[in-house]
PDB file of N, CA and C in Angstrom:
ATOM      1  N   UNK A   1     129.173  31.885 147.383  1.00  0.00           N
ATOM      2  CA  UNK A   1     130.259  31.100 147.863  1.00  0.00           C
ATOM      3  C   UNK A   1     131.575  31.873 147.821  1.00  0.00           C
ATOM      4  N   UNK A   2     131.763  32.356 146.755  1.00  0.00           N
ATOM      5  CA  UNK A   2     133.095  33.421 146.896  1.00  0.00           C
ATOM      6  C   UNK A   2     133.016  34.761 146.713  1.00  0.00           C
ATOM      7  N   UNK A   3     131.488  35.170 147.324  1.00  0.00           N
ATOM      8  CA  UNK A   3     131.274  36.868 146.810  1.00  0.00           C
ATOM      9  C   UNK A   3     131.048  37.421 145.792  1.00  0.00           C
ATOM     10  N   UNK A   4     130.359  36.521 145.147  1.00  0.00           N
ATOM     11  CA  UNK A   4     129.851  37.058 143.882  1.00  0.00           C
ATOM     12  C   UNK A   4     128.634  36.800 143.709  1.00  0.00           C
ATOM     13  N   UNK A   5     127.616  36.881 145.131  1.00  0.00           N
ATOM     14  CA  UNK A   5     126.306  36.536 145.250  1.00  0.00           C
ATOM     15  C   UNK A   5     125.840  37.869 144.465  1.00  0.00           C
ATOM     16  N   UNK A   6     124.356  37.792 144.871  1.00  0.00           N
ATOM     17  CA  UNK A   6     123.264  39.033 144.405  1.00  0.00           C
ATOM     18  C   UNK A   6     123.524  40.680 145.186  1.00  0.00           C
ATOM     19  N   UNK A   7     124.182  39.627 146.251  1.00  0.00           N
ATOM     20  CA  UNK A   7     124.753  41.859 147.140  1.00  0.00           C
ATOM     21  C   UNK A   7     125.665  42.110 146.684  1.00  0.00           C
ATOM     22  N   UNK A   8     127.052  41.424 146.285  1.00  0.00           N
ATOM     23  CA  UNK A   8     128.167  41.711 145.118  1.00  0.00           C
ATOM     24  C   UNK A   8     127.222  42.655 144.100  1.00  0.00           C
ATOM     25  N   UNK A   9     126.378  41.904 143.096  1.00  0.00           N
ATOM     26  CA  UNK A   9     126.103  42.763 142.205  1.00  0.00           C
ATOM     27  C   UNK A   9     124.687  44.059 142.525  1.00  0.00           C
ATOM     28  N   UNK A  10     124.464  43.917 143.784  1.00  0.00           N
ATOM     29  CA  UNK A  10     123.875  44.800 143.813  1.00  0.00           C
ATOM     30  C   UNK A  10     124.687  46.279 143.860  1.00  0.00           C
ATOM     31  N   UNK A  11     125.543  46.052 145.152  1.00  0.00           N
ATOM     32  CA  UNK A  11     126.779  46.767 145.603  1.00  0.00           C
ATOM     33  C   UNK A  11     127.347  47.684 144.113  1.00  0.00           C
ATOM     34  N   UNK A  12     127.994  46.674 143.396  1.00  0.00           N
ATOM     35  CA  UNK A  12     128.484  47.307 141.899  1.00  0.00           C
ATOM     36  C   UNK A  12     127.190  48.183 141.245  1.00  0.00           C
ATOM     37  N   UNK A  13     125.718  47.502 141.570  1.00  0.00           N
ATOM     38  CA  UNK A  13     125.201  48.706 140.437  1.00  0.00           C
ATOM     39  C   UNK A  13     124.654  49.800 141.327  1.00  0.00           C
ATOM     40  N   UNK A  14     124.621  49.717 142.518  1.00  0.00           N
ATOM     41  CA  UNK A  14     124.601  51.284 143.011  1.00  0.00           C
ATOM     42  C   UNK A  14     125.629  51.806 143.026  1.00  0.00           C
ATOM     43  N   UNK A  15     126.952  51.501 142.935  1.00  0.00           N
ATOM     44  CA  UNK A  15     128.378  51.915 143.173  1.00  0.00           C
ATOM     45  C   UNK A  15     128.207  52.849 141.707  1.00  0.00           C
ATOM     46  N   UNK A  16     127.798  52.063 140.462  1.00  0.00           N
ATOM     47  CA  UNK A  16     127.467  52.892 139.108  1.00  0.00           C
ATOM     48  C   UNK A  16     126.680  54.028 139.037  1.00  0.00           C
ATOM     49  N   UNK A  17     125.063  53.607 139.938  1.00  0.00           N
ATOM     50  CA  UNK A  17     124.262  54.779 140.129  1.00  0.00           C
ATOM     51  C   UNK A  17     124.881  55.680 140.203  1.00  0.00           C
ATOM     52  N   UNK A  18     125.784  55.917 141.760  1.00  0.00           N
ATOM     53  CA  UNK A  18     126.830  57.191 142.166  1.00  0.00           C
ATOM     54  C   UNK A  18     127.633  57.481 140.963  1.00  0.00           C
ATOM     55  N   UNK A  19     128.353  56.987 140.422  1.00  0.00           N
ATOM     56  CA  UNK A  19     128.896  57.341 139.548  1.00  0.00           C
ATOM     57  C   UNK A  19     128.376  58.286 138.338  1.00  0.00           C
ATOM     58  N   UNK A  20     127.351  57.505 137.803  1.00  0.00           N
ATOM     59  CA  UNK A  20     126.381  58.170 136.784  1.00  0.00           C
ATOM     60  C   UNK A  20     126.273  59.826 137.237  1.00  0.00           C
ATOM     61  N   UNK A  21     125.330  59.848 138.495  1.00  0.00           N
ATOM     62  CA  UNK A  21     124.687  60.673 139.315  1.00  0.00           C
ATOM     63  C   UNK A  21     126.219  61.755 139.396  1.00  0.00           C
ATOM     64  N   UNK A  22     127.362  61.315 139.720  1.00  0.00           N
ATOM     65  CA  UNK A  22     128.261  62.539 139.782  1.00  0.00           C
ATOM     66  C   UNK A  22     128.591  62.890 138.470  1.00  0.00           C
ATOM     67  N   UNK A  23     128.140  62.291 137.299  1.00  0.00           N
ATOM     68  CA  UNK A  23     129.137  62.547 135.904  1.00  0.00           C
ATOM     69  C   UNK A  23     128.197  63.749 135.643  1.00  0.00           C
ATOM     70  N   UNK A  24     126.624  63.529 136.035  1.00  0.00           N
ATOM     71  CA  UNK A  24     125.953  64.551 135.468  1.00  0.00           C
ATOM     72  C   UNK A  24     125.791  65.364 136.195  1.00  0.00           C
ATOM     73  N   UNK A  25     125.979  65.441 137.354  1.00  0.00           N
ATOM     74  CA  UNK A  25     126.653  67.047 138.647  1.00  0.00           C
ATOM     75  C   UNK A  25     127.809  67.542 137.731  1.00  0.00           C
ATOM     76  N   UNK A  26     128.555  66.959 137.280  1.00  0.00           N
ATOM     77  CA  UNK A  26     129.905  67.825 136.559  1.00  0.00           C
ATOM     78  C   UNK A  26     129.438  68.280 135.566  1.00  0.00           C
ATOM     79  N   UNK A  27     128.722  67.717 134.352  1.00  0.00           N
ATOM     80  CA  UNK A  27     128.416  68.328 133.265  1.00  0.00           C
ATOM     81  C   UNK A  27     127.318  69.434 133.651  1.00  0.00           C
ATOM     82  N   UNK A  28     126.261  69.454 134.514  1.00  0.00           N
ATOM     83  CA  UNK A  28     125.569  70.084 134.787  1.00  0.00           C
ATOM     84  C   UNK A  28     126.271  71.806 135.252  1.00  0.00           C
ATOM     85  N   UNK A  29     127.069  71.964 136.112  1.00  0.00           N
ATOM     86  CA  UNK A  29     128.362  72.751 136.714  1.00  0.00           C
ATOM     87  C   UNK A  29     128.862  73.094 135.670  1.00  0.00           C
ATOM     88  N   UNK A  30     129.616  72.715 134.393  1.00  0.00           N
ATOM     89  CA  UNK A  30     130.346  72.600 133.272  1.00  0.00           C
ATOM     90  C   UNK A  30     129.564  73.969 132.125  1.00  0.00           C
ATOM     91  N   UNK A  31     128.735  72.868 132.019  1.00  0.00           N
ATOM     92  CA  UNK A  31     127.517  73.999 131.461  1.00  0.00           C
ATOM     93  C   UNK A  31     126.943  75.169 131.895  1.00  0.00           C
ATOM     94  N   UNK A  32     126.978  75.258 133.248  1.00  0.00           N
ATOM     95  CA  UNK A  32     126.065  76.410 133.738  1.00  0.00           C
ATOM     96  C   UNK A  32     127.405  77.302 133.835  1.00  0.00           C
ATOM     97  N   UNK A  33     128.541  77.061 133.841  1.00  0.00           N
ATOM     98  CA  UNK A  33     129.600  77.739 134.225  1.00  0.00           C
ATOM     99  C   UNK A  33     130.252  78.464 132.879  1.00  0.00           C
ATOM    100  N   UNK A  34     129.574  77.895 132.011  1.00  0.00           N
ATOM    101  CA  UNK A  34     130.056  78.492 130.416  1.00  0.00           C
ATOM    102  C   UNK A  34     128.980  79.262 130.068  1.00  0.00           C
ATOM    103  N   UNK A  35     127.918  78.982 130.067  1.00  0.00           N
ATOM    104  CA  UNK A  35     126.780  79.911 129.717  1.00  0.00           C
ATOM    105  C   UNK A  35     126.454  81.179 130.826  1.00  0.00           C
ATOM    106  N   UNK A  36     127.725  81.459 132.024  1.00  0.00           N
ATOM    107  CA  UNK A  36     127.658  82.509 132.733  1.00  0.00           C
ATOM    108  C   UNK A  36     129.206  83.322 132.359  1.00  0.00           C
ATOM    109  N   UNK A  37     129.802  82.270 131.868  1.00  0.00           N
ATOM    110  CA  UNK A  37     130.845  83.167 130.864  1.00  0.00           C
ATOM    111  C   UNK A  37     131.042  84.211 129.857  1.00  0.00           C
ATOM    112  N   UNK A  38     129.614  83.734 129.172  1.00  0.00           N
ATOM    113  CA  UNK A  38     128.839  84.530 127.824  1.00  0.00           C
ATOM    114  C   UNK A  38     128.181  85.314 127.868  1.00  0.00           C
ATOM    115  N   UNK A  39     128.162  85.544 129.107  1.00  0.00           N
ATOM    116  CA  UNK A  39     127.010  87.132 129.633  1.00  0.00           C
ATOM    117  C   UNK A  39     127.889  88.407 129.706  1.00  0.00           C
ATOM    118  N   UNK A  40     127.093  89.403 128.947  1.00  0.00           N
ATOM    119  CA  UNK A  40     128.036  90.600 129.437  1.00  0.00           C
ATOM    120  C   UNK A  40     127.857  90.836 130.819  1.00  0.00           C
ATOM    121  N   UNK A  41     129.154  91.997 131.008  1.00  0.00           N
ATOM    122  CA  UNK A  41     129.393  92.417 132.556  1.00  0.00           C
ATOM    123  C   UNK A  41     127.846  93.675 132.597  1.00  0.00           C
ATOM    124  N   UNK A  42     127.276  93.882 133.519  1.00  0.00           N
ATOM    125  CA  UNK A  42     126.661  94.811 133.381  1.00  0.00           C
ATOM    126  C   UNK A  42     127.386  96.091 133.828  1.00  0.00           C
ATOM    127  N   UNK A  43     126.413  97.272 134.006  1.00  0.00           N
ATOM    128  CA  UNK A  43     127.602  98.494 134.245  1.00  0.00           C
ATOM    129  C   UNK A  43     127.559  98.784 135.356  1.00  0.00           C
ATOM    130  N   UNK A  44     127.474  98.331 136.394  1.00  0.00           N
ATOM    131  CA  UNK A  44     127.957  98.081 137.336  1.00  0.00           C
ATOM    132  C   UNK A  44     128.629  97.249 138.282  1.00  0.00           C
ATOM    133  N   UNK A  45     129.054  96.328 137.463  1.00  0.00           N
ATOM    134  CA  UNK A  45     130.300  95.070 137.324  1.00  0.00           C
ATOM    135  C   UNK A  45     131.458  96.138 136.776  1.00  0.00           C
ATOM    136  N   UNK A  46     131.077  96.723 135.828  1.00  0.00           N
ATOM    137  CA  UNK A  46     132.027  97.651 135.078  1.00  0.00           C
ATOM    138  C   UNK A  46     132.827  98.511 135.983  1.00  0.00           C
ATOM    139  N   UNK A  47     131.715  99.018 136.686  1.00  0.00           N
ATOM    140  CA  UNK A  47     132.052 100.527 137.413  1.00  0.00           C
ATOM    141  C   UNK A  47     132.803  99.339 138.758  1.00  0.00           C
ATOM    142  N   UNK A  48     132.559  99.347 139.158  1.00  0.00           N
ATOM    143  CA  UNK A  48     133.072  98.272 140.699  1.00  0.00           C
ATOM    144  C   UNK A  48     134.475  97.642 140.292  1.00  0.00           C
ATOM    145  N   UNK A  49     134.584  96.937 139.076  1.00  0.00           N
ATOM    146  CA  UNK A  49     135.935  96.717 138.610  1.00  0.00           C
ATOM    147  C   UNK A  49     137.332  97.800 138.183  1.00  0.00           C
ATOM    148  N   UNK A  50     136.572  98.578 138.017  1.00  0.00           N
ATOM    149  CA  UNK A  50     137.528 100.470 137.908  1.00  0.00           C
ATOM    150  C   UNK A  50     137.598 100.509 139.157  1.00  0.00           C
ATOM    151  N   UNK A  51     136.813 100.502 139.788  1.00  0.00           N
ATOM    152  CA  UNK A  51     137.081 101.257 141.220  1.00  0.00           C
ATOM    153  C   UNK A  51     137.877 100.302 141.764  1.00  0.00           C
ATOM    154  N   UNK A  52     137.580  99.035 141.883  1.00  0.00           N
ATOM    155  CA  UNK A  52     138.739  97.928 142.474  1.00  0.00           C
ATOM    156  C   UNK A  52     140.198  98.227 141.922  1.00  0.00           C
ATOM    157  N   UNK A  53     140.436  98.485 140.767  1.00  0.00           N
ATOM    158  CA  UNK A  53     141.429  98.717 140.041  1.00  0.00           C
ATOM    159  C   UNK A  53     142.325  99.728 140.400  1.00  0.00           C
ATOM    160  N   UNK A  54     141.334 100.700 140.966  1.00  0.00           N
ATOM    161  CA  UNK A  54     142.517 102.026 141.426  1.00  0.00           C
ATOM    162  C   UNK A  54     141.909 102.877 139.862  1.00  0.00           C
ATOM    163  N   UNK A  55     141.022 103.038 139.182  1.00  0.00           N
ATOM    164  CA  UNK A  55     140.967 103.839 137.909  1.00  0.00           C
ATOM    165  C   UNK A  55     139.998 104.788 138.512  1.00  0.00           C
ATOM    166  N   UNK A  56     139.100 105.051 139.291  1.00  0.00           N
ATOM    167  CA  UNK A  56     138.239 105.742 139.948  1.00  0.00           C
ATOM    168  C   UNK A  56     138.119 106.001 141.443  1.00  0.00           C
ATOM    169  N   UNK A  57     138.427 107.128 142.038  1.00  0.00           N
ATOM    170  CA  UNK A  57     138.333 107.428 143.703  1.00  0.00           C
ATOM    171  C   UNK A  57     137.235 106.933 144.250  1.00  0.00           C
ATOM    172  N   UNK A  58     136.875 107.356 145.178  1.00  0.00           N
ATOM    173  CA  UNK A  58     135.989 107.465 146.200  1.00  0.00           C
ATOM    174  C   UNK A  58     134.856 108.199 145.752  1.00  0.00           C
ATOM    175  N   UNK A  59     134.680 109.288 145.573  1.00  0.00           N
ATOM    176  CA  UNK A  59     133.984 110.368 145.293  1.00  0.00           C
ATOM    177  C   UNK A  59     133.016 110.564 143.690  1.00  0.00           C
ATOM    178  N   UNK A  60     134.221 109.522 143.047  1.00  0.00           N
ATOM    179  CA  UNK A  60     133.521 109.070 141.459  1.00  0.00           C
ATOM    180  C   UNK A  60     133.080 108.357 141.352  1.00  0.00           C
ATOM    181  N   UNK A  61     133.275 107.152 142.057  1.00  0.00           N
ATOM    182  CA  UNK A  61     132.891 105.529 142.310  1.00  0.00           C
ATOM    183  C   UNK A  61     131.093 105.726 142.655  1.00  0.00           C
ATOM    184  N   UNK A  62     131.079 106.572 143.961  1.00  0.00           N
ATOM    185  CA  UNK A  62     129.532 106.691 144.848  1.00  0.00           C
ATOM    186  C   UNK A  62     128.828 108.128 143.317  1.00  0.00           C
ATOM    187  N   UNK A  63     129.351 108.750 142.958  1.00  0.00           N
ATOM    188  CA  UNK A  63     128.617 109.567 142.227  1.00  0.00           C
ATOM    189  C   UNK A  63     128.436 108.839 140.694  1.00  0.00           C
ATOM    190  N   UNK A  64     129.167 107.904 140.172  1.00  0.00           N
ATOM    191  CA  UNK A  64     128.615 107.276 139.235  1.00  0.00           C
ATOM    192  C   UNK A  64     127.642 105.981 139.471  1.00  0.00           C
ATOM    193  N   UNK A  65     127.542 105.231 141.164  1.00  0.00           N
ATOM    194  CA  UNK A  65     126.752 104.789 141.608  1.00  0.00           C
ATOM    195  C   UNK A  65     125.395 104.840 141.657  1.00  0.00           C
ATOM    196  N   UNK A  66     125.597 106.346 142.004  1.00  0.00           N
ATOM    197  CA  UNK A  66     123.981 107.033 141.908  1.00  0.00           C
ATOM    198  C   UNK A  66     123.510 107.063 140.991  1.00  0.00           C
ATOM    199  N   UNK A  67     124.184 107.078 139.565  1.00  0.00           N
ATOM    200  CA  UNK A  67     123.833 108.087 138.340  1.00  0.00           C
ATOM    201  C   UNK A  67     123.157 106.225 137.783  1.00  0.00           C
ATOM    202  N   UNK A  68     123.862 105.161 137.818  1.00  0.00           N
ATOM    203  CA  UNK A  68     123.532 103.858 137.329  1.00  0.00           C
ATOM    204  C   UNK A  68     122.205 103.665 138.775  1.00  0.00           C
ATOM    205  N   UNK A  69     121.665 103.877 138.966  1.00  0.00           N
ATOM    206  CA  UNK A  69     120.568 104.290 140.066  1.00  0.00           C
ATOM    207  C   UNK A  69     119.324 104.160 139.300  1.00  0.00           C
ATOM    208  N   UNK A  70     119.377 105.685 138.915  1.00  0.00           N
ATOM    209  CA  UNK A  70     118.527 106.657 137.863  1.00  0.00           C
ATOM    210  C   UNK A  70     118.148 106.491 136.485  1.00  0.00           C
TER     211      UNK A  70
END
């Protein structure tokens, strides 16, 4: 009679489902985003970040490339 039949409350508890369903997309994201925080860089994250930096040329960058290769 004034909208507060059985589709009112259906409406509200899927409206919750979604809700639920996004709280644990965030924590899920949250978590995976901290436990990729805690990883070391490997050495060639290393080497690529020098070279981005301007700490290594051209010529040192591709010859220490090779050498993390081998």
């Amino acid at each position: 009679m004034h909208g507060f039949d059985m589709n009112g409350w259906g409406f509200m508890m899927g409206f919750g489902w979604i809700i639920l369903i996004l709280v644990a997309v965030v924590l899920f994201y949250f978590v995976n985003n901290m436990q990729n925080k805690n990883q070391e860089p490997s050495a060639r994250d290393i080497l690529d970040k020098r070279y981005a930096n301007g700490e290594i040329d051209d010529e040192e960058y591709q010859r220490m490339k090779e050498n993390l290769k081998h």
